[in-house]
Protein backbone atom coordinates (compact mmCIF):
# COMPACT_ATOMS: atom_id res chain seq x y z
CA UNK A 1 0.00 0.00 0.00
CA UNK A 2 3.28 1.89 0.37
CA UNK A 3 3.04 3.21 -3.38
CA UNK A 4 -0.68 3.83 -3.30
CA UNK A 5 0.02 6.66 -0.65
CA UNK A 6 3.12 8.08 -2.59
CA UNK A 7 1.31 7.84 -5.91
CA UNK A 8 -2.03 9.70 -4.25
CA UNK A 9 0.08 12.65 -2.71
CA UNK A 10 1.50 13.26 -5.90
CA UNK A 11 -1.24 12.86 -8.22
CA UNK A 12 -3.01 15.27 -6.29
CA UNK A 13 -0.50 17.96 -7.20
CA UNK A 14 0.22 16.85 -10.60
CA UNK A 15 -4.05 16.98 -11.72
CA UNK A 16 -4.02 20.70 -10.75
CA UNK A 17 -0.70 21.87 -13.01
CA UNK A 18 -1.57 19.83 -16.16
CA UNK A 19 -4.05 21.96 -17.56
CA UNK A 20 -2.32 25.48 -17.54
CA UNK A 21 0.45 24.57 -19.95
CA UNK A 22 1.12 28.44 -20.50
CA UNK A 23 1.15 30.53 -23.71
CA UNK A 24 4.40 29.02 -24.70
CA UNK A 25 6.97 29.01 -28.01
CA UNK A 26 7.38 26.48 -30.78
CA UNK A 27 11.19 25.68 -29.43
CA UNK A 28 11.32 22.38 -30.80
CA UNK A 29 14.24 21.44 -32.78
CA UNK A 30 15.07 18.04 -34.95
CA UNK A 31 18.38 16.60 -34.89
CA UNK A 32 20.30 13.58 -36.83
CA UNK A 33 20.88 11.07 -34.11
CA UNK A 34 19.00 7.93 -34.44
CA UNK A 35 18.36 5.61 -31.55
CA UNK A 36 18.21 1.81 -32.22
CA UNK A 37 14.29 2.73 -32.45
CA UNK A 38 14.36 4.87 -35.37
CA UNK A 39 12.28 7.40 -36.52
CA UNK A 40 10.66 5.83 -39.27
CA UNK A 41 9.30 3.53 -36.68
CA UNK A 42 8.04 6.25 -34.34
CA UNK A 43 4.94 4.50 -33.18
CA UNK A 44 2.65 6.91 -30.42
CA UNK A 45 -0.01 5.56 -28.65
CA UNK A 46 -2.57 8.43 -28.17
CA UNK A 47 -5.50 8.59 -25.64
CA UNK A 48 -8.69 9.43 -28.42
CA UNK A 49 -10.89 9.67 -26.03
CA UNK A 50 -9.00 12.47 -23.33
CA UNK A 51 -9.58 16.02 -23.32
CA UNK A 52 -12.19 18.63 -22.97
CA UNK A 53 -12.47 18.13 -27.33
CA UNK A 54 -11.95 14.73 -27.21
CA UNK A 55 -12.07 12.83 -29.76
CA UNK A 56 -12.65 15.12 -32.46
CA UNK A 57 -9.52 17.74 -31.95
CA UNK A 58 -7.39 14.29 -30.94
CA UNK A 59 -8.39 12.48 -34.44
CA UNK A 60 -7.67 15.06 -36.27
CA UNK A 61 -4.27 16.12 -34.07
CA UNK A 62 -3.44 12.72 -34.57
CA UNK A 63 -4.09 12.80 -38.62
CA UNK A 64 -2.11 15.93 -38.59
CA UNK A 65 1.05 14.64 -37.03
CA UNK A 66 1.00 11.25 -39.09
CA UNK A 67 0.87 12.82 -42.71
CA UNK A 68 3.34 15.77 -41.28
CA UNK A 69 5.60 14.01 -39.36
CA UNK A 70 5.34 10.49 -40.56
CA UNK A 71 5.12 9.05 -37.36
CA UNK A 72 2.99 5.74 -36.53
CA UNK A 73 -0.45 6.50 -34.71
CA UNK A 74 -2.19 4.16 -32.25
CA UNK A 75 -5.65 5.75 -32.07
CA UNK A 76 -7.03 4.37 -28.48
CA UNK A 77 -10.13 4.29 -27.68
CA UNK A 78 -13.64 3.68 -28.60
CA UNK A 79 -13.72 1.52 -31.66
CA UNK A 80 -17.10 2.56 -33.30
CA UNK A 81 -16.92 6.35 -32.37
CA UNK A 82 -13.14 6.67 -33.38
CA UNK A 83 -13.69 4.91 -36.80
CA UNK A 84 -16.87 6.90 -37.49
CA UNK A 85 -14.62 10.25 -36.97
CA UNK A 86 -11.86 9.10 -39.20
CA UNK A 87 -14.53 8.10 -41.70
CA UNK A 88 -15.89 12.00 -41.39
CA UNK A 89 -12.41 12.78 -42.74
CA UNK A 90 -12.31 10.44 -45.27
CA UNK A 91 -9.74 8.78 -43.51
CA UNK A 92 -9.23 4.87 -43.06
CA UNK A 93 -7.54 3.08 -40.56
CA UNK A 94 -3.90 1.42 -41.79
CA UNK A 95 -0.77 0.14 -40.72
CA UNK A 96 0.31 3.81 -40.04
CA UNK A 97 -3.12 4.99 -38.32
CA UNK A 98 -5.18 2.25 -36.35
CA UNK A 99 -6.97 1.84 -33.88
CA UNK A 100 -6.93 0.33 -30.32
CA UNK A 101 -10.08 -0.72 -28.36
CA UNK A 102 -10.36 0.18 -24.80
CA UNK A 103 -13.16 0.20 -22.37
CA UNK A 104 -14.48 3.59 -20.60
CA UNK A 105 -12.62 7.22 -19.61
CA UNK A 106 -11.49 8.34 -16.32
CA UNK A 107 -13.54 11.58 -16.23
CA UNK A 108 -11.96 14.42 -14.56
CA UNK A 109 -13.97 14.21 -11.53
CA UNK A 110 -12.81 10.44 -10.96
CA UNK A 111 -9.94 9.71 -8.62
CA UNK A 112 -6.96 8.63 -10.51
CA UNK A 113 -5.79 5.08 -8.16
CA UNK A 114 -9.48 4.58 -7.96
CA UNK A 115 -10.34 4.87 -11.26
CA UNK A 116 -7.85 2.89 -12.73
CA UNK A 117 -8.65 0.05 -10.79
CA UNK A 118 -12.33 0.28 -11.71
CA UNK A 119 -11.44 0.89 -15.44
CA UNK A 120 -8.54 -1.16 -16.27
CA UNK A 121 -9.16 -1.26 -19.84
CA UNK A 122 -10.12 2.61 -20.23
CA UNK A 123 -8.02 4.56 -22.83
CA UNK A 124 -5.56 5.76 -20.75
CA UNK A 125 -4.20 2.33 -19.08
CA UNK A 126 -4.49 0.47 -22.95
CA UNK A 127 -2.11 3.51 -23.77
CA UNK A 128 0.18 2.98 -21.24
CA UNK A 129 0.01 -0.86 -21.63
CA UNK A 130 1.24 -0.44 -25.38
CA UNK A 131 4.42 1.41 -24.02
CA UNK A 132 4.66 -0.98 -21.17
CA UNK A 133 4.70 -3.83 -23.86
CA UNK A 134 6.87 -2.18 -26.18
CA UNK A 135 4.25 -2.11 -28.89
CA UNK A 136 4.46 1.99 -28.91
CA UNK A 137 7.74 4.36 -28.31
CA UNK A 138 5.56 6.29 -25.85
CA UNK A 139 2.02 7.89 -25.11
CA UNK A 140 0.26 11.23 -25.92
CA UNK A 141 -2.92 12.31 -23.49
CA UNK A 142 -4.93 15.50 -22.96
CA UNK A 143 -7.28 13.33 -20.47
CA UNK A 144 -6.85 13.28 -16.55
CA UNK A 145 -3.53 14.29 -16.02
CA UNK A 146 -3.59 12.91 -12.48
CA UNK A 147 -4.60 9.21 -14.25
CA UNK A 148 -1.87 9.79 -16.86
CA UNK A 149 0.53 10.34 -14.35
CA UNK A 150 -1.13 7.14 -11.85
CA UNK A 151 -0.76 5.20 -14.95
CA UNK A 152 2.78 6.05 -16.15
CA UNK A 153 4.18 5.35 -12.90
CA UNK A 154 2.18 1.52 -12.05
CA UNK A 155 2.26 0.63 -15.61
CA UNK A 156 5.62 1.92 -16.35
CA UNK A 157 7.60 2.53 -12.99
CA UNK A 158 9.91 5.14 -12.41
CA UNK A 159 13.99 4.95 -14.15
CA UNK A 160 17.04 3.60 -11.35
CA UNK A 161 17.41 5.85 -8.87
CA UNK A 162 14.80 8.43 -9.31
CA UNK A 163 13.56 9.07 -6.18
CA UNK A 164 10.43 11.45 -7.94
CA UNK A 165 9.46 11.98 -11.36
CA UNK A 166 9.18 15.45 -12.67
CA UNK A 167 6.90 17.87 -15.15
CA UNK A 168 9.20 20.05 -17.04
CA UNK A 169 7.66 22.78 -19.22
CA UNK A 170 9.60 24.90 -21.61
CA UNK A 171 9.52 28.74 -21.76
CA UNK A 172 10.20 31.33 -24.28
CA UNK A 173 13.38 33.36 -23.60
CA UNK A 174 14.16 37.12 -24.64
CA UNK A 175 16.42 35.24 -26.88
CA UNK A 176 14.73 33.63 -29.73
CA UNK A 177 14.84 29.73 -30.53
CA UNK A 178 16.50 29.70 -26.91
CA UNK A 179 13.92 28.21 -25.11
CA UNK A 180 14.53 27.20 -20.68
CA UNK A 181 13.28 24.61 -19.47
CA UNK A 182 11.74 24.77 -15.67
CA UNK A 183 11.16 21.80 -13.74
CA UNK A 184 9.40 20.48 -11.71
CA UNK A 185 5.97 22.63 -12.11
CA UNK A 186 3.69 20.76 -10.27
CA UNK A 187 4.46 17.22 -9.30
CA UNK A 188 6.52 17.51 -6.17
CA UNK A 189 5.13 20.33 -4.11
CA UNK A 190 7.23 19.24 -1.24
CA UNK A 191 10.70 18.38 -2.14
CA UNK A 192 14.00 17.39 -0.49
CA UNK A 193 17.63 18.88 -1.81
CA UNK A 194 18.24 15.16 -3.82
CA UNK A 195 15.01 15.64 -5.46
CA UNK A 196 16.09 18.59 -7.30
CA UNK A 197 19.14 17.38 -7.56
CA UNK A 198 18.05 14.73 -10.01
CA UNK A 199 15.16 17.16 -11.58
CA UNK A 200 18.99 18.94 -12.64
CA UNK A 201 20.47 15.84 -13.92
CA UNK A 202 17.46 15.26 -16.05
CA UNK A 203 16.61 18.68 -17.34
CA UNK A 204 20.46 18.78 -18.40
CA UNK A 205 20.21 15.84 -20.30
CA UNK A 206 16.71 16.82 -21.37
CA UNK A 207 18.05 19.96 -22.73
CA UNK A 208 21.20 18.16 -24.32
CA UNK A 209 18.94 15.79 -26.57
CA UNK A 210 16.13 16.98 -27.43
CA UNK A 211 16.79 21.00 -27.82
CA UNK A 212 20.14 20.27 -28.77
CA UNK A 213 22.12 22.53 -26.25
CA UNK A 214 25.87 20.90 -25.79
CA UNK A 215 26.72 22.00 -22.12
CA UNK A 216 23.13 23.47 -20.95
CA UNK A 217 23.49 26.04 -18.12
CA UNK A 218 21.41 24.95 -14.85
CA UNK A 219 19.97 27.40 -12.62
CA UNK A 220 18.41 27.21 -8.69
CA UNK A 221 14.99 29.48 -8.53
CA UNK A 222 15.87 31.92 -5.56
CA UNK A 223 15.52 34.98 -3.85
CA UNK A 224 19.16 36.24 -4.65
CA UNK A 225 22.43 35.89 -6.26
CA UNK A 226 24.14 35.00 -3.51
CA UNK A 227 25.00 31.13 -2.51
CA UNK A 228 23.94 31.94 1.35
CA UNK A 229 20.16 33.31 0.17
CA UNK A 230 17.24 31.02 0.28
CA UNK A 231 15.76 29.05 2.70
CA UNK A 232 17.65 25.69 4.06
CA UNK A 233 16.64 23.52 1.31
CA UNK A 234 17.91 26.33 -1.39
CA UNK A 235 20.88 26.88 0.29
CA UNK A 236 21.61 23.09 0.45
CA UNK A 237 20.91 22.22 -3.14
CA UNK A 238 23.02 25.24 -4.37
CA UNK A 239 25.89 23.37 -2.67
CA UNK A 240 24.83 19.95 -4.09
CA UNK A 241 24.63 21.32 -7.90
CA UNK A 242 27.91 23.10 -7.13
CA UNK A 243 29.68 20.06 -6.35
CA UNK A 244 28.06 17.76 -8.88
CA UNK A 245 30.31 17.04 -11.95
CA UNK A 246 27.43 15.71 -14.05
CA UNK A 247 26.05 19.21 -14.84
CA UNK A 248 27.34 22.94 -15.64
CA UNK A 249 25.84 25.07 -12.72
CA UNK A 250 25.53 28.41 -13.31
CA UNK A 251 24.52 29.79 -10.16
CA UNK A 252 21.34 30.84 -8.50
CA UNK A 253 17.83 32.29 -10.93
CA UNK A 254 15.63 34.88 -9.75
CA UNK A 255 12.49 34.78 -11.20
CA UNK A 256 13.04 38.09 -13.23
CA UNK A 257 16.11 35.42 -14.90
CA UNK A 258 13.61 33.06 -16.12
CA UNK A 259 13.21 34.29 -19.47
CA UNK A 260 16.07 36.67 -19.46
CA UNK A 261 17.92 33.33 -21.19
CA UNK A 262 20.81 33.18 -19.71
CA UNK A 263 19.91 29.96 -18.33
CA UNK A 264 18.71 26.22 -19.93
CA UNK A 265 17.03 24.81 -17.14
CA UNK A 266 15.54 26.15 -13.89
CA UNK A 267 15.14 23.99 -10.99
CA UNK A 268 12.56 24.19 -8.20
CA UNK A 269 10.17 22.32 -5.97
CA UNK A 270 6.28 22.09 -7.68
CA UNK A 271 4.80 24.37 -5.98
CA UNK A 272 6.98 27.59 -6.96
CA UNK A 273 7.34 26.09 -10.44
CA UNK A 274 3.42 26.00 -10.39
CA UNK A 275 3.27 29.43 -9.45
CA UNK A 276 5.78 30.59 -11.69
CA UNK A 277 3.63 28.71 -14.61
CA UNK A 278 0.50 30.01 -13.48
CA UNK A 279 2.17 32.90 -13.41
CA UNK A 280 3.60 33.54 -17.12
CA UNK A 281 -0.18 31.63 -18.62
CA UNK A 282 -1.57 35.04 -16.86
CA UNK A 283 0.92 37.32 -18.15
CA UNK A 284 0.71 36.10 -21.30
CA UNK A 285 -2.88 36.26 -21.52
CA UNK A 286 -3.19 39.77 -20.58
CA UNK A 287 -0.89 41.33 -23.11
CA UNK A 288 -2.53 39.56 -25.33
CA UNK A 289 -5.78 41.31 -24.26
CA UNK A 290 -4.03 44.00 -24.01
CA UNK A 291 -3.13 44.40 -27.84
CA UNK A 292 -5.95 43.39 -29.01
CA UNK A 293 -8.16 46.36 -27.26
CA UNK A 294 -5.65 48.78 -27.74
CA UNK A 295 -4.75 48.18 -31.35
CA UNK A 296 -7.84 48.21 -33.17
CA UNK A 297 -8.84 51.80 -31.64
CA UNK A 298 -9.07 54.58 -34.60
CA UNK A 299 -8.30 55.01 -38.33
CA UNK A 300 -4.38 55.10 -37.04
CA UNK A 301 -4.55 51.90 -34.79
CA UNK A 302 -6.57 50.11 -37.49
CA UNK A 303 -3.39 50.78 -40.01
CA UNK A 304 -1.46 50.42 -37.70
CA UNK A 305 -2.50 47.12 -36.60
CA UNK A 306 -2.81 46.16 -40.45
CA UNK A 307 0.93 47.20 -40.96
CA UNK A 308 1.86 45.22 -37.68
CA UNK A 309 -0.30 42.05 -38.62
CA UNK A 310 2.48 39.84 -40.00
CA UNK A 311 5.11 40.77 -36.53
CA UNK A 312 1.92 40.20 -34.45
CA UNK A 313 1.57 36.84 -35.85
CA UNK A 314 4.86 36.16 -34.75
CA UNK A 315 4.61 37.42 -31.62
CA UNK A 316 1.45 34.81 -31.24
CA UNK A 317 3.45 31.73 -32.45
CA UNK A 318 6.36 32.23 -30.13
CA UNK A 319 3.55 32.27 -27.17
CA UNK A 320 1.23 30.16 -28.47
CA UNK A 321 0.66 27.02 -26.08
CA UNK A 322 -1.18 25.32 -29.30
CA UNK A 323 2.64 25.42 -30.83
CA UNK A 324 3.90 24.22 -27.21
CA UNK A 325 1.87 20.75 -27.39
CA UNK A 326 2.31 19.45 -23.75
CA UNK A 327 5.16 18.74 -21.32
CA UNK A 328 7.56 15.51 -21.12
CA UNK A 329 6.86 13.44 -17.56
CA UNK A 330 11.12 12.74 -16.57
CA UNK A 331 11.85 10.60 -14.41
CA UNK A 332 9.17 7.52 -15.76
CA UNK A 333 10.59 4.67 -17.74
CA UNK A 334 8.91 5.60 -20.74
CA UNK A 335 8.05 8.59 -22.92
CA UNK A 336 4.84 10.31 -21.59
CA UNK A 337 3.79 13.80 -22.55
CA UNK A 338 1.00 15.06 -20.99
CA UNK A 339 -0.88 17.75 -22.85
CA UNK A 340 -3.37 20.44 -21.76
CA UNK A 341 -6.85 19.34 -21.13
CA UNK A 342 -8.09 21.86 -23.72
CA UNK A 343 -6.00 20.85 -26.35
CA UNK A 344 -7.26 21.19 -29.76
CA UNK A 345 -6.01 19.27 -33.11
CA UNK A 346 -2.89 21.50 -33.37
CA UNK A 347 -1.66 21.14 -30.05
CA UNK A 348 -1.92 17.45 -30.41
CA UNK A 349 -0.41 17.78 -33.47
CA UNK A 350 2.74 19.52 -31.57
CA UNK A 351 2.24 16.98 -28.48
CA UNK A 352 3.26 14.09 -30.80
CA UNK A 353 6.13 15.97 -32.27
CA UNK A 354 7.37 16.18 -28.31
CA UNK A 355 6.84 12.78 -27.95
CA UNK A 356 8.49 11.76 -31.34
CA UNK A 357 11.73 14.17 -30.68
CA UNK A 358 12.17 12.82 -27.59
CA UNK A 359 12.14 8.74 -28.87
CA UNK A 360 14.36 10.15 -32.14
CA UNK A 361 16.78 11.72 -29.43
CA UNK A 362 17.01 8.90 -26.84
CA UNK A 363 15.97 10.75 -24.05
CA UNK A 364 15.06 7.42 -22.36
CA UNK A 365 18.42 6.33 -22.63
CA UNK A 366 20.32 9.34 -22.16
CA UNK A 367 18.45 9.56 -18.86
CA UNK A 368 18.44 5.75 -17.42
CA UNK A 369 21.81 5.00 -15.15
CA UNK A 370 22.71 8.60 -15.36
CA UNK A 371 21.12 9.68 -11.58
CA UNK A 372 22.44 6.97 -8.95
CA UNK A 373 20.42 5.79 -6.06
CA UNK A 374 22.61 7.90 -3.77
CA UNK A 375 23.37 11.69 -5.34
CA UNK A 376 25.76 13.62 -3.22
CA UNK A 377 23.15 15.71 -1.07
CA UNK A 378 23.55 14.55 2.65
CA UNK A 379 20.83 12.32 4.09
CA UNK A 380 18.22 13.68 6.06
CA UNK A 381 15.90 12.03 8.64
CA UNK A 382 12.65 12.08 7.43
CA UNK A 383 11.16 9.18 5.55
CA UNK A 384 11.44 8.59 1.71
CA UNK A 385 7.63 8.91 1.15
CA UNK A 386 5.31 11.41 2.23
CA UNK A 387 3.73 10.95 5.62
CA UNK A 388 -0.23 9.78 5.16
């Protein structure tokens, strides 16, 4: 029952960050190295039948991704109502898009542990199977994150000596095409210094592979500069990172650093990175509000705003969260991206691009023995798994 607790204290956390994915860039970048995989035989399982559009905007996400990316789609869900959409579309099931049959959804009001155990064949848990059983390279849902994550982590487990998995989500920088990567954002509210620790190990390697950064710059989320500011868990993980040879620690982020980009990867317990997410989805929203009230006023704003329409298209792609797709679950032994609940058929579209760049980059691999069951932050005295 030990897991059951530890998997229902962190689901709990992970159900309320999913959904606010942020106004984010396209910063996703294709590179030549080819794990043993291959990219011609990308397959993605995809839960049909999760999200606030489902299954329409996930059909045709998914038809979008296989013609444009040539990637293998494992439609799962509902046989009759999946086939019926694809034949809307004059599309037809094949060898490169078919479908898988499951049993029921884990609605959004279900509990995730409970829920899977009531619905073991709902879309969600045949997704995760197919990874489990090697018959996909990894899973795309906009369903219940909380299940997605439930799922990942009985079906799947988590990689050698990761103590807690992590959400990372990827934020435009002032500089362009340099995207930073800030984990975790909502899985680990309560974290110890070895935790984040290994959330910097990953991220590095994250950043390494799949955005294609050679030595990518970590950073600590703090108050200050200064090794001695923070509270006692900040000031003991700026110590650990300092000392730890597998990454290139650049010192201590304020949050006015985030997107200065002067950093690759942020580190932080969930609950700031939630903020901090919540945060820039807010910001982003109003200036977006913002321009489009203030624009449009008069015959000079109207011209204006004509004259400006191809930079202002721009300046909506590089925030867009449709671009972003969905975020990459480190720390599980297999490739999980969990998108947005209100995904529609481009951001699924983008979702399976995440998941696809991350099987074409070996992010897996690059990631499994790299953190060791003991990391070099000092032991502390409270237990492993949160307290029930």
């Amino acid at each position: 029952m030990k897991i059951f607790t530890f998997l229902r204290s962190l689901i709990v956390e992970v159900t309320r960050t999913v959904k606010i994915f942020g106004r984010f860039n396209k910063i996703f970048y294709s590179f030549s190295h080819k794990t043993q995989t291959g990219s011609q035989n990308v397959r993605i399982a995809v839960d049909a039948m999760g999200g606030d559009f489902a299954p329409k905007e996930i059909i045709e996400g998914a038809i979008l991704a296989q013609t444009q990316l040539k990637v293998d789609i494992a439609l799962v869900g509902d046989r009759e109502i999946l086939a019926n959409y694809l034949k809307q579309h004059n599309y037809r099931e094949s060898e490169h898009l078919e479908i898988v049959p499951s049993e029921g959804i884990i609605e959004m009001n279900d509990e995730p542990l409970e829920g899977l155990r009531r619905k073991p064949n709902s879309s969600i848990a045949v997704a995760m199977n197919l990874v489990k059983r090697k018959q996909a390279n990894a899973v795309v849902s906009a369903g219940h994150s909380g299940a997605a994550m439930a799922a990942a982590l009985l079906r799947l487990g988590r990689l050698p000596g990761v103590d807690r998995p992590a959400i990372g989500a990827l934020f435009p920088t002032q500089v362009a095409h340099k995207p930073v990567l800030l984990l975790d954002v909502g899985a680990n509210v309560d974290c110890r210094p070895k935790f984040l620790e290994q959330f910097a190990i990953m991220g590095s390697l994250y950043s390494k592979y799949a955005i294609g950064i050679p030595e990518p710059k970590i950073g600590l989320l703090n108050i200050g500069e200064e090794p001695c500011k923070g509270n006692e868990l900040a000031i003991r993980v700026h110590q650990a990172l300092q000392d730890n040879p597998q990454i290139v620690f650049a010192g201590n982020a304020e949050g006015r650093d985030i997107l200065k980009g002067e950093f690759d990867v942020i580190v932080c317990d969930g609950f700031a990175g939630n903020v901090v997410l919540k945060f820039a989805e807010g910001v982003g929203n109003a200036v977006m509000q913002i321009l489009k009230e203030e624009l449009p006023k008069g015959w000079r704003g109207k011209l204006g705003a004509l004259i400006l329409k191809p930079n202002l298209k721009k300046v909506k792609e590089r925030i867009d969260a449709d671009e972003y797709g969905g975020a990459l679950l480190l720390g599980v032994a297999g490739i999980c991206v969990i998108s947005h609940g209100s995904s529609n058929a481009v951001s699924i579209r983008n979702a399976i691009r995440v998941a696809k760049d991350a099987v074409d980059n070996g992010v897996l691999e690059r990631i499994r023995g790299q953190i060791k069951p003991r990391v070099s932050v000092p032991s502390d005295d409270t237990p492993d798994d949160p307290p029930t």
